[in-house]
C-alpha atoms as a PDB file:
ATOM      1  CA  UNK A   1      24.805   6.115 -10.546  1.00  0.00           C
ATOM      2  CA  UNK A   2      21.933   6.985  -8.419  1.00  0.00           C
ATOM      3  CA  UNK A   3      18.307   5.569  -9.080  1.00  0.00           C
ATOM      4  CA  UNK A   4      16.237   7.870 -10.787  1.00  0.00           C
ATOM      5  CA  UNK A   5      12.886   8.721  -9.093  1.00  0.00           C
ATOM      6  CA  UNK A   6       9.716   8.113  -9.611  1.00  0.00           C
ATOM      7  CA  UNK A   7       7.504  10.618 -11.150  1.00  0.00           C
ATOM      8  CA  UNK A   8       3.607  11.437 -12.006  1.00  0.00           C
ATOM      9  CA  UNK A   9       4.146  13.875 -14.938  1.00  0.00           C
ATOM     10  CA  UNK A  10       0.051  14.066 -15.683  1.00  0.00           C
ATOM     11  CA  UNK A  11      -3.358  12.783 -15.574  1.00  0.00           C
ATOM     12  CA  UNK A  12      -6.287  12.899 -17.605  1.00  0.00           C
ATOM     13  CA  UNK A  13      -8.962  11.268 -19.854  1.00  0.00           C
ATOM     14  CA  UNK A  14      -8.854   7.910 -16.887  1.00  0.00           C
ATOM     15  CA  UNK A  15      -4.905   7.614 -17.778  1.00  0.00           C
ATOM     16  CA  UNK A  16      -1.833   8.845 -15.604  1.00  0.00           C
ATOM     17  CA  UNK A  17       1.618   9.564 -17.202  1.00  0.00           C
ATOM     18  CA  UNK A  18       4.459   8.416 -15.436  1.00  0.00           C
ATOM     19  CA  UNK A  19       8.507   8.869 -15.638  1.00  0.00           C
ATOM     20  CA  UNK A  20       9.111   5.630 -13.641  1.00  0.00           C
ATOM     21  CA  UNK A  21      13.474   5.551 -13.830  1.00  0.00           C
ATOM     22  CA  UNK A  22      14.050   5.748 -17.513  1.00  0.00           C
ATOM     23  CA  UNK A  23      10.911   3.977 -18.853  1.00  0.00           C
ATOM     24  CA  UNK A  24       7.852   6.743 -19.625  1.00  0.00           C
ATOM     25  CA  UNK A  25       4.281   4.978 -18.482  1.00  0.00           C
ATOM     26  CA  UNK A  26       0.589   5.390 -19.301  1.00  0.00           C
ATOM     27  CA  UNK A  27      -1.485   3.371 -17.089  1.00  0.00           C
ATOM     28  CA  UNK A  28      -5.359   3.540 -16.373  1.00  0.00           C
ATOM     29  CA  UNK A  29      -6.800   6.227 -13.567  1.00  0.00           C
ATOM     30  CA  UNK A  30     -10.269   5.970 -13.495  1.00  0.00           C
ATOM     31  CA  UNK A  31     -11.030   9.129 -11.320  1.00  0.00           C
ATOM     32  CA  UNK A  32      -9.357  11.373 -13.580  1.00  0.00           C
ATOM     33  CA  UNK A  33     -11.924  12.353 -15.810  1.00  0.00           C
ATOM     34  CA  UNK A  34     -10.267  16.179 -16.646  1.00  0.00           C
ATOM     35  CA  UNK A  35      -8.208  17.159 -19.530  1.00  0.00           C
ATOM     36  CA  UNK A  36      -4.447  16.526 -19.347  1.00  0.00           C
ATOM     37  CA  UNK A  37      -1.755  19.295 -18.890  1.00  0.00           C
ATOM     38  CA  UNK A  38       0.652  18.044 -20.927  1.00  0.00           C
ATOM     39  CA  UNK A  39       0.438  17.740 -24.715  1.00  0.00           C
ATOM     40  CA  UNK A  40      -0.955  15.018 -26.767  1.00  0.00           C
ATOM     41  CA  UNK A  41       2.903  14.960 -27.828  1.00  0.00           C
ATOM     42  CA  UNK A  42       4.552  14.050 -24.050  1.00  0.00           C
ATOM     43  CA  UNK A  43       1.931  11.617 -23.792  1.00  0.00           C
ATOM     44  CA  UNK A  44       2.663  10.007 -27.378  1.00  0.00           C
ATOM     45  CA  UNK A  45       6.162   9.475 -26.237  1.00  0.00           C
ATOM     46  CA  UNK A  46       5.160   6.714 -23.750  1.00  0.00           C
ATOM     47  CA  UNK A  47       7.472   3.398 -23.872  1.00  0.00           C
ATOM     48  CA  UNK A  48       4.688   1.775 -22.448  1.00  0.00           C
ATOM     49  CA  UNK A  49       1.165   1.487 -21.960  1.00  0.00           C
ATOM     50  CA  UNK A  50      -1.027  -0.944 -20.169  1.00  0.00           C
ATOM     51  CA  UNK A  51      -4.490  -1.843 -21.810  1.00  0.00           C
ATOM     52  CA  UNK A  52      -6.962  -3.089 -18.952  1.00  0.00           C
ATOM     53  CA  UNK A  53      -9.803  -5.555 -19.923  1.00  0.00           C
ATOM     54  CA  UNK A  54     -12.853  -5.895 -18.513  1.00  0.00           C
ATOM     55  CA  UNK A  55     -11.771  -8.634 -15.944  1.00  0.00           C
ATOM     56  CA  UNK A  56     -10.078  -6.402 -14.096  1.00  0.00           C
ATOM     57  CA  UNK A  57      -6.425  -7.548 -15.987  1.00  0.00           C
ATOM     58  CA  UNK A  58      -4.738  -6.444 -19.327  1.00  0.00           C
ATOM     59  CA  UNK A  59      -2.244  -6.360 -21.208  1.00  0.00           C
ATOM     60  CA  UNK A  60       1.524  -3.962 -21.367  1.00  0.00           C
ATOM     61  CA  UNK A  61       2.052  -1.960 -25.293  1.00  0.00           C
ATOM     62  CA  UNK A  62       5.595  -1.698 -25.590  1.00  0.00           C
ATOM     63  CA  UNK A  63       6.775   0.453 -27.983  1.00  0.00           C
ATOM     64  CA  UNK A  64      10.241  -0.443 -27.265  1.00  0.00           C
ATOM     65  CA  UNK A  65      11.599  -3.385 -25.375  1.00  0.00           C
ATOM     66  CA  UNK A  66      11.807  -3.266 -21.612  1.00  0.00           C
ATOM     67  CA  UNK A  67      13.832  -5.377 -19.132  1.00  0.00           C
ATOM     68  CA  UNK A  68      11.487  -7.666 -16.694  1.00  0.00           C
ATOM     69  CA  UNK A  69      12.751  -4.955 -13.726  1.00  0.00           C
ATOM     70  CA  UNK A  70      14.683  -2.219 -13.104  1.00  0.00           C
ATOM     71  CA  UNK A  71      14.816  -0.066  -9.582  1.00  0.00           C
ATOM     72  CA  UNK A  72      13.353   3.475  -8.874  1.00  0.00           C
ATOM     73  CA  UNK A  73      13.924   5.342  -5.713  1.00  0.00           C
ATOM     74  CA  UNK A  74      10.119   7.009  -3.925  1.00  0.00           C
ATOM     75  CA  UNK A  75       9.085   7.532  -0.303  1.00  0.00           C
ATOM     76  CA  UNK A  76      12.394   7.490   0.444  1.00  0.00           C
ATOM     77  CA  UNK A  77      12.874   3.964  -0.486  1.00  0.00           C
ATOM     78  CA  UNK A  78      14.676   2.183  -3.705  1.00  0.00           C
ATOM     79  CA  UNK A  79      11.999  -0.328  -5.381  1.00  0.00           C
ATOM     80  CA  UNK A  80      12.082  -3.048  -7.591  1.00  0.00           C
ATOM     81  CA  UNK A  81       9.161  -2.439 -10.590  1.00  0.00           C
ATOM     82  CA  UNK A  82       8.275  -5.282 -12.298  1.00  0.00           C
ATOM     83  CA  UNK A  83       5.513  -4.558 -14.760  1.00  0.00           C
ATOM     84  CA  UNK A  84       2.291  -7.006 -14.062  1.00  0.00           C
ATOM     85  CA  UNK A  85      -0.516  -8.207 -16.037  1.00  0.00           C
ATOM     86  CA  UNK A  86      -2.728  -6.009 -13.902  1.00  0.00           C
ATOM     87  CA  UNK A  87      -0.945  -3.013 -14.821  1.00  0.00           C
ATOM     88  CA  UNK A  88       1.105  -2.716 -11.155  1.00  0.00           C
ATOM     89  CA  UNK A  89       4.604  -1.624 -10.597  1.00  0.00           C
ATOM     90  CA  UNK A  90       5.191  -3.403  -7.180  1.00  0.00           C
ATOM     91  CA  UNK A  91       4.743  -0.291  -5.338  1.00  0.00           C
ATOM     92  CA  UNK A  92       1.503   1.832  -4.772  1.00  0.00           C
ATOM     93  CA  UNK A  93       2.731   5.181  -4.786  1.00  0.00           C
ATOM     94  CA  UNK A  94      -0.636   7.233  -2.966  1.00  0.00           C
ATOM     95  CA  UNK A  95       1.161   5.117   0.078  1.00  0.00           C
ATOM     96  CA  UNK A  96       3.771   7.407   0.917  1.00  0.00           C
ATOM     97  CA  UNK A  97       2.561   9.984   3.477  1.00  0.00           C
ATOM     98  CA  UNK A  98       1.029   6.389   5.200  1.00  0.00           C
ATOM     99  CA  UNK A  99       4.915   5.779   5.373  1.00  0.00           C
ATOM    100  CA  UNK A 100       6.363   8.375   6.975  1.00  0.00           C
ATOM    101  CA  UNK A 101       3.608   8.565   9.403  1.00  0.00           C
ATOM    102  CA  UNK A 102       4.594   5.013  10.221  1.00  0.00           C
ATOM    103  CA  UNK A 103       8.489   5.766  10.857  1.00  0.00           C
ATOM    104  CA  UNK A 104       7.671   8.802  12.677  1.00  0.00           C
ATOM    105  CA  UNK A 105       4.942   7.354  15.137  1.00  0.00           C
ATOM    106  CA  UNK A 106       7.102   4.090  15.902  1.00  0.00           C
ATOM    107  CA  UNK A 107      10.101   6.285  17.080  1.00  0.00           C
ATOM    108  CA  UNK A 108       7.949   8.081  19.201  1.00  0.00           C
ATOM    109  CA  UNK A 109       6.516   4.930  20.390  1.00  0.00           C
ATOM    110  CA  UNK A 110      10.158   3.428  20.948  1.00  0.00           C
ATOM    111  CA  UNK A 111      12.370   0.826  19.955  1.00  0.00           C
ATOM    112  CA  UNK A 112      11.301  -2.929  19.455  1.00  0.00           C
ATOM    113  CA  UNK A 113       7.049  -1.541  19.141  1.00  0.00           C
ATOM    114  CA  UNK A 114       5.434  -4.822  17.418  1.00  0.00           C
ATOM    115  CA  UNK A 115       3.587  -3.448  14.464  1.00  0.00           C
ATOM    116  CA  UNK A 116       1.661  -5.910  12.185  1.00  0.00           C
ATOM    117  CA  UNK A 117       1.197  -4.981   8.269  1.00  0.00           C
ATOM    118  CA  UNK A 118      -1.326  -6.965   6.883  1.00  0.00           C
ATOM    119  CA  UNK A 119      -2.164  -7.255   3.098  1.00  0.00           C
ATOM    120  CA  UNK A 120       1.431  -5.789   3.019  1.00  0.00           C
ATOM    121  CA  UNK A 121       2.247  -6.346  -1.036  1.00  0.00           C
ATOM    122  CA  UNK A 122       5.976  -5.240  -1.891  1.00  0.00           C
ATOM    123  CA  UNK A 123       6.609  -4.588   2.036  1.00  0.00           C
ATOM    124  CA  UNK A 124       6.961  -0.714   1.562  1.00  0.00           C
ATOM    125  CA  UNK A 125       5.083  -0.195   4.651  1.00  0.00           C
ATOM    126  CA  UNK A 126       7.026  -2.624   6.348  1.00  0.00           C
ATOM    127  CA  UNK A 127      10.209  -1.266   5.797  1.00  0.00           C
ATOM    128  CA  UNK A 128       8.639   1.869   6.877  1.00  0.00           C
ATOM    129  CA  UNK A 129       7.892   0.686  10.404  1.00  0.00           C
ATOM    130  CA  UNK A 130      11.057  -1.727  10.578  1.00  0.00           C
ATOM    131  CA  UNK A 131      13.398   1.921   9.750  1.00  0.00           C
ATOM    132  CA  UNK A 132      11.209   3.437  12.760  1.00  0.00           C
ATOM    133  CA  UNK A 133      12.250   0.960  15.350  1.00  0.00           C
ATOM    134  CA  UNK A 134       9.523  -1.068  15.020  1.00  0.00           C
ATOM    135  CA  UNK A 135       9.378  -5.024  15.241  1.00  0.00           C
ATOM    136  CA  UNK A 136       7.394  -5.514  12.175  1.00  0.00           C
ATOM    137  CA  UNK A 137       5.034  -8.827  11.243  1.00  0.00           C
ATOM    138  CA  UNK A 138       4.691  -8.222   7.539  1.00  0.00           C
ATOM    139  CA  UNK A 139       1.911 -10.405   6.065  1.00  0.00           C
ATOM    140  CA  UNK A 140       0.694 -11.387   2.502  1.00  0.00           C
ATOM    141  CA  UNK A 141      -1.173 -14.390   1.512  1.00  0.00           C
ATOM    142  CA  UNK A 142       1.033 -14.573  -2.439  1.00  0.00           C
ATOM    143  CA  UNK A 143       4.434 -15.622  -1.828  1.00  0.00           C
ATOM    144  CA  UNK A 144       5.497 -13.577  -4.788  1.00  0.00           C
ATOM    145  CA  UNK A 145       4.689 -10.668  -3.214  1.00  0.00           C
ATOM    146  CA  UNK A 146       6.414 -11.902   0.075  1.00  0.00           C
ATOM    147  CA  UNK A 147       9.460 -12.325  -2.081  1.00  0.00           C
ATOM    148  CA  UNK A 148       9.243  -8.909  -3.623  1.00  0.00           C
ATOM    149  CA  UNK A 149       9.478  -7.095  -0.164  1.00  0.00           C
ATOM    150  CA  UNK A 150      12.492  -9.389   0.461  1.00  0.00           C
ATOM    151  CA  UNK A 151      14.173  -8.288  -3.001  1.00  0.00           C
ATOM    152  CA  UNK A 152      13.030  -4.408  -1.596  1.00  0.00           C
ATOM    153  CA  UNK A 153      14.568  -4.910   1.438  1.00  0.00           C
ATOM    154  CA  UNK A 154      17.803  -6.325   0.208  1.00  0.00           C
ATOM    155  CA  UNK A 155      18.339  -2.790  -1.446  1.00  0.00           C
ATOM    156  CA  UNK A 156      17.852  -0.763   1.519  1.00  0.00           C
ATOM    157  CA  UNK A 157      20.426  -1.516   3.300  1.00  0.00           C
ATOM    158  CA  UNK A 158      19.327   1.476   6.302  1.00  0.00           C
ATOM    159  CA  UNK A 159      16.185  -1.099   7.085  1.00  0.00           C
ATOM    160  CA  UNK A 160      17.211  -2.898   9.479  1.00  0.00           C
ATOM    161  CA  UNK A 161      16.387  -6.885   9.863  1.00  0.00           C
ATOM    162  CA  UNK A 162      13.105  -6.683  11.950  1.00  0.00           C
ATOM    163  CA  UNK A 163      10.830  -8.080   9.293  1.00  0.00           C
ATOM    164  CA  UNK A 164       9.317 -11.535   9.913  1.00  0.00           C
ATOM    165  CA  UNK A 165       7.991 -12.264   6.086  1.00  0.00           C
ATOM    166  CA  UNK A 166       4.766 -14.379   6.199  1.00  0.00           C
ATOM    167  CA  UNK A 167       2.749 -15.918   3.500  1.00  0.00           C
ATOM    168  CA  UNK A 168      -0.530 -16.757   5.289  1.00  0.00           C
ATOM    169  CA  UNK A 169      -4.590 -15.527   4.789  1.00  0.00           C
ATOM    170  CA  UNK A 170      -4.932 -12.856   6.682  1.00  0.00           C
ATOM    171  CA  UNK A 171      -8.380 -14.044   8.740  1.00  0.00           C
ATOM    172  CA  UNK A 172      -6.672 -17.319   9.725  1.00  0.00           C
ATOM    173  CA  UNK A 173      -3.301 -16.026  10.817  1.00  0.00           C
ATOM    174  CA  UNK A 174      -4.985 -13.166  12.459  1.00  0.00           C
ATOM    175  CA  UNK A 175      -7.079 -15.801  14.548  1.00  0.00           C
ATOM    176  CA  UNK A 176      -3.986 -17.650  15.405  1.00  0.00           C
ATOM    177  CA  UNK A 177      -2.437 -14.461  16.827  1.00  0.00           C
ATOM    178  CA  UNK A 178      -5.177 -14.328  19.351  1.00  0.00           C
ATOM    179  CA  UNK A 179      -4.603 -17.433  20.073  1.00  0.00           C
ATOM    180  CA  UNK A 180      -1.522 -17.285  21.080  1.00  0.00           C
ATOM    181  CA  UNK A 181      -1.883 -14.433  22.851  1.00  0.00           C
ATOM    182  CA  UNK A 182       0.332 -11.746  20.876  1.00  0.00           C
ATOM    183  CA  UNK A 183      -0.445  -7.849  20.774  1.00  0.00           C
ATOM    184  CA  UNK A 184       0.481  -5.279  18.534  1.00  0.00           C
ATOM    185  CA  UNK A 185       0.735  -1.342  19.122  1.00  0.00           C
ATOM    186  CA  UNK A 186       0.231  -0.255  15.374  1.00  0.00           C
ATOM    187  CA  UNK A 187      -1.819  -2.072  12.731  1.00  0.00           C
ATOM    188  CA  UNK A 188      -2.062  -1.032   9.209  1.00  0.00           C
ATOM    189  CA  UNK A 189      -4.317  -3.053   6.419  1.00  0.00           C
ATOM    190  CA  UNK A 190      -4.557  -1.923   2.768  1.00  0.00           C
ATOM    191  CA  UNK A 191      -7.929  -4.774   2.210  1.00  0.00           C
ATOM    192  CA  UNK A 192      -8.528  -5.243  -1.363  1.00  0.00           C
ATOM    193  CA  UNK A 193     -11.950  -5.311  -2.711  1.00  0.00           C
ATOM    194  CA  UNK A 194     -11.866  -8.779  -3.437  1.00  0.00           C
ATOM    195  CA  UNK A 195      -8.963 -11.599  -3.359  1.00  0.00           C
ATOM    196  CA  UNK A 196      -7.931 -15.459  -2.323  1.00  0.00           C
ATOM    197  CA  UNK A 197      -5.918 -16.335   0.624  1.00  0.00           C
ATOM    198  CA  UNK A 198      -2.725 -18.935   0.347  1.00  0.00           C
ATOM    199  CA  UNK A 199      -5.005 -21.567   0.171  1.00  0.00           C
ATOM    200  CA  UNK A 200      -7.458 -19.785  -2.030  1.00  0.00           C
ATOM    201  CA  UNK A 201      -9.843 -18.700   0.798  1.00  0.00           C
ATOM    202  CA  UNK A 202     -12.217 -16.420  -0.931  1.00  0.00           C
ATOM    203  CA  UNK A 203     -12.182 -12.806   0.713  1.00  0.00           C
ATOM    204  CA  UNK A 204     -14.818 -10.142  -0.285  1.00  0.00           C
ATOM    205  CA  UNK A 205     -14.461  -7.072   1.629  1.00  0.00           C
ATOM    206  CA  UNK A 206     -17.910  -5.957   2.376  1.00  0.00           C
ATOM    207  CA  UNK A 207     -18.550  -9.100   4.405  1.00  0.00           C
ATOM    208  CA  UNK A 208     -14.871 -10.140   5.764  1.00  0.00           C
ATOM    209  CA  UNK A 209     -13.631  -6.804   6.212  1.00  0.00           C
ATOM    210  CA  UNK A 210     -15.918  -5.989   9.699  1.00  0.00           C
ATOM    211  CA  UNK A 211     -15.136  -9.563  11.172  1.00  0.00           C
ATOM    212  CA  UNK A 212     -11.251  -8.875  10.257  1.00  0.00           C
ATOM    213  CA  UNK A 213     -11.508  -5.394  12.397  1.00  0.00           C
ATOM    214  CA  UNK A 214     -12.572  -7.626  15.083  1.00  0.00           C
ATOM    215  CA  UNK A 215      -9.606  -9.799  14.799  1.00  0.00           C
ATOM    216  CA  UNK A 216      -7.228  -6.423  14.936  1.00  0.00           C
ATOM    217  CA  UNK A 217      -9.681  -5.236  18.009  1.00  0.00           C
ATOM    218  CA  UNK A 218      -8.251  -8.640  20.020  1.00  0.00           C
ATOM    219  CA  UNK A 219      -4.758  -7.838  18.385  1.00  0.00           C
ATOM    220  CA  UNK A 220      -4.342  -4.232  19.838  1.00  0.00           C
ATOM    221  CA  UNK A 221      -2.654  -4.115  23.454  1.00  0.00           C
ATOM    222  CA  UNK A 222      -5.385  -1.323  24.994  1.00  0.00           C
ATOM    223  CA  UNK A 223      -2.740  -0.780  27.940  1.00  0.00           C
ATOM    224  CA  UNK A 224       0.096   0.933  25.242  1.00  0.00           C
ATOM    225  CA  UNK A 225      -0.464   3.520  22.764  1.00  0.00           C
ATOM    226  CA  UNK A 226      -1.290   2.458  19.735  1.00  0.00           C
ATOM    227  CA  UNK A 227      -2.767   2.880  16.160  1.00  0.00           C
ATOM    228  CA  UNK A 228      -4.845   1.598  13.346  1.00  0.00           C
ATOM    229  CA  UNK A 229      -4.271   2.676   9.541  1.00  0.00           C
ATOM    230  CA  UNK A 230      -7.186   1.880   6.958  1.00  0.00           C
ATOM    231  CA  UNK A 231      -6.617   2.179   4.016  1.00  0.00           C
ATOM    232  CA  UNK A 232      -8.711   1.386   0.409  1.00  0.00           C
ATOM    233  CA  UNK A 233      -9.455   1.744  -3.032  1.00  0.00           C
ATOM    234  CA  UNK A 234     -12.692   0.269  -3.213  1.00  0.00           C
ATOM    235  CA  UNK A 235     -15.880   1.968  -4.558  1.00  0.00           C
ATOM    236  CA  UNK A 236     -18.696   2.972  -1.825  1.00  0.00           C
ATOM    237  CA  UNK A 237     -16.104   3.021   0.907  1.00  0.00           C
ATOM    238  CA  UNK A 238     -15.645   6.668   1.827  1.00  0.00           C
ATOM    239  CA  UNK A 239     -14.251   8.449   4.548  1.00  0.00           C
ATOM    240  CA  UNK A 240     -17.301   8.471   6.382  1.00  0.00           C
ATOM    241  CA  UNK A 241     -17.744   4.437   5.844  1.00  0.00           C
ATOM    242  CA  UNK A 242     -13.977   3.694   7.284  1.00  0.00           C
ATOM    243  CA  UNK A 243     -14.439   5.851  10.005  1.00  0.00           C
ATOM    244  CA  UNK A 244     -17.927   4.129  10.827  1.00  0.00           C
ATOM    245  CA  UNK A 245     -16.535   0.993  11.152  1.00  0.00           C
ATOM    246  CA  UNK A 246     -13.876   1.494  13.140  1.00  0.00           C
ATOM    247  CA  UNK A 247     -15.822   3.316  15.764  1.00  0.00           C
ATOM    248  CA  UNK A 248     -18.277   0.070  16.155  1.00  0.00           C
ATOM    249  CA  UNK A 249     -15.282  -1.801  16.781  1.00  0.00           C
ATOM    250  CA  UNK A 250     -12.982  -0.040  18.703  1.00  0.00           C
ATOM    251  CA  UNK A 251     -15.764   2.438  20.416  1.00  0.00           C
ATOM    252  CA  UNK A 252     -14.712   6.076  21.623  1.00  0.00           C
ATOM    253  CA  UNK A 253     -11.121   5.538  22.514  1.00  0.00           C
ATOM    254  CA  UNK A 254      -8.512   7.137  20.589  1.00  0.00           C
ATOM    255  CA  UNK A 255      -8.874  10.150  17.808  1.00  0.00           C
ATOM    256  CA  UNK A 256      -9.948   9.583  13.987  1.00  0.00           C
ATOM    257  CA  UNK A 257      -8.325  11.126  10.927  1.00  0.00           C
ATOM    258  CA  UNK A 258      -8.930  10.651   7.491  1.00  0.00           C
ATOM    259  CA  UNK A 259      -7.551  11.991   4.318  1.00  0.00           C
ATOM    260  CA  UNK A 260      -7.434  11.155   0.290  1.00  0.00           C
ATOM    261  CA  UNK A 261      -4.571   9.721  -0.498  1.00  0.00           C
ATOM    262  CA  UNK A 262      -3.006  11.143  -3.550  1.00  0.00           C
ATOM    263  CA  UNK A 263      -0.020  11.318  -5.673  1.00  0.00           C
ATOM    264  CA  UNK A 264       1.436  14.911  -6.673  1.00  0.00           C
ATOM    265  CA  UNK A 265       1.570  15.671 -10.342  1.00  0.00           C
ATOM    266  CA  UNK A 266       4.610  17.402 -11.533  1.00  0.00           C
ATOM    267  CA  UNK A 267       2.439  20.420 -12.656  1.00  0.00           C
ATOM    268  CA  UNK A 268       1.490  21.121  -9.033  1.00  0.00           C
ATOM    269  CA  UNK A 269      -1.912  19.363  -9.195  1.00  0.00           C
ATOM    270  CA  UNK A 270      -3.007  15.938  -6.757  1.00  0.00           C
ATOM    271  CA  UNK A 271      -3.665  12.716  -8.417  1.00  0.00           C
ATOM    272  CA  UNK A 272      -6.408  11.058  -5.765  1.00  0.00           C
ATOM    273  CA  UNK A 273      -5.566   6.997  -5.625  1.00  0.00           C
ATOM    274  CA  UNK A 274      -7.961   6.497  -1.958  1.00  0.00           C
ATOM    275  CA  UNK A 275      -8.871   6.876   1.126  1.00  0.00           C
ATOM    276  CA  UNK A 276      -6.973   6.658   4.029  1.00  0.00           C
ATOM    277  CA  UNK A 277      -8.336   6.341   7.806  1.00  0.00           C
ATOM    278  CA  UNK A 278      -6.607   6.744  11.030  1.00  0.00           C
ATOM    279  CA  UNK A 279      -7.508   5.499  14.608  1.00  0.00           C
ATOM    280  CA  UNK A 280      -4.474   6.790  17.004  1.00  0.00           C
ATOM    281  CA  UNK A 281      -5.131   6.708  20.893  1.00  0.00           C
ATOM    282  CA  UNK A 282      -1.761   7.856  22.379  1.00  0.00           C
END
């Protein structure tokens, strides 16, 4: 049978609706602060429904009982969901227009193009650059995670096995890279606003996110084309913000994009989930 796919079915009053396989969601959107579509009826007919607190986790309503996983199919991908206590699937769905950009741009930058994913989660984006050709570095600093892009990987059986899984904090391995001398062509970094490395290195990102740009600046090879995705979900940092910061780093060379990442709503309308920045110098 095939995997059912994912679905945003409507947003409104800070809650989405989704049809995630056969399980019906409500989870907390922040920035939606219109009227829903749907009735108060589709909404009421929610299996489950997360309840955030006011440290940032929460707790899942179920209103019947759900298995620990199950797999959906989105981006092109099939995904293991597993329901967290912070309201996540496994898979942040804004992400997928950052994924096709990232097969199409590593076939057109050939086969074997080392990419490096950092603050990779689930390894979406990963598998993304690995279908493209690419010889991908996926990094995370919670092995859990690591081990959820493995499980997603393991069900896509078109990715092929360029993936070198890495639990590390980002700032550290990123300074061993240089080290060592290795170069990448495409970069991508989803930074959260705040988080702990493996070894519970504290990482805020309006002081560590400049310093890591630095580290990718070293980690780009300037004599190959090559690109750097930014994206986040953090308050204050706007499109104007992203692109600021990666101009002081990596000066004139190459052209910047942005966009608002979003999800589409069945109805027609655009859920926005955050930004998204590109530097590509080709």
């Amino acid at each position: 049978m095939e995997t059912a796919e994912y679905r945003l079915l409507d947003s409104g009053r800070f809650s989405k609706l989704e049809q995630v396989g056969p399980w019906r969601l409500v989870r907390p959107a922040l920035n939606a602060f219109w009227a829903p579509s749907l009735s108060a009826a589709e909404w009421a007919a929610a299996d489950g429904i997360f309840h955030r607190n006011s440290t940032g986790g929460g707790h899942w309503e179920w209103r019947r009982p759900a298995p620990e996983s199950w797999i959906v199919r989105w981006g092109g991908f099939q995904l293991l969901v597993k329901p967290t206590g912070f309201g996540h699937l496994g898979f942040f769905a804004e992400q997928f227009r950052n994924w096709h950009f990232f097969e199409e741009l590593l076939r057109e930058f050939g086969p074997g193009t080392p990419a490096l994913n950092l603050f990779a989660y689930s390894g979406v984006g990963s598998m993304a650059m690995a279908r493209g050709g690419a010889a991908v570095c996926h990094l995370d600093a919670a092995r859990g995670m690591v081990e959820w892009g493995r499980q997603n990987q393991s069900m896509n059986t078109d990715v092929p096995d360029r993936i070198r899984w890495i639990v590390d904090d980002v700032m550290k391995f990123c300074r061993r890279e240089v080290r060592r001398g290795n170069r990448y062509q495409l970069i991508a970094l989803d930074p959260p606003t705040f988080g702990r490395g493996s070894s519970g290195q504290v990482w805020k990102i309006e002081t560590d996110l400049p310093a890591l740009l630095q580290l990718c600046r070293e980690l780009i090879d300037p004599a190959r084309p090559y690109c750097v995705e930014l994206s986040c979900h953090s308050p204050g940092f706007t499109p104007l913000v992203l692109e600021r910061l990666l101009r002081q780093v990596f000066g004139s060379a190459g052209e910047l994009s942005s966009c608002e990442m979003s999800i589409p709503e069945a109805g027609g309308r655009d859920l926005p989930a955050g930004i998204s920045t590109r530097l590509l110098r080709r």
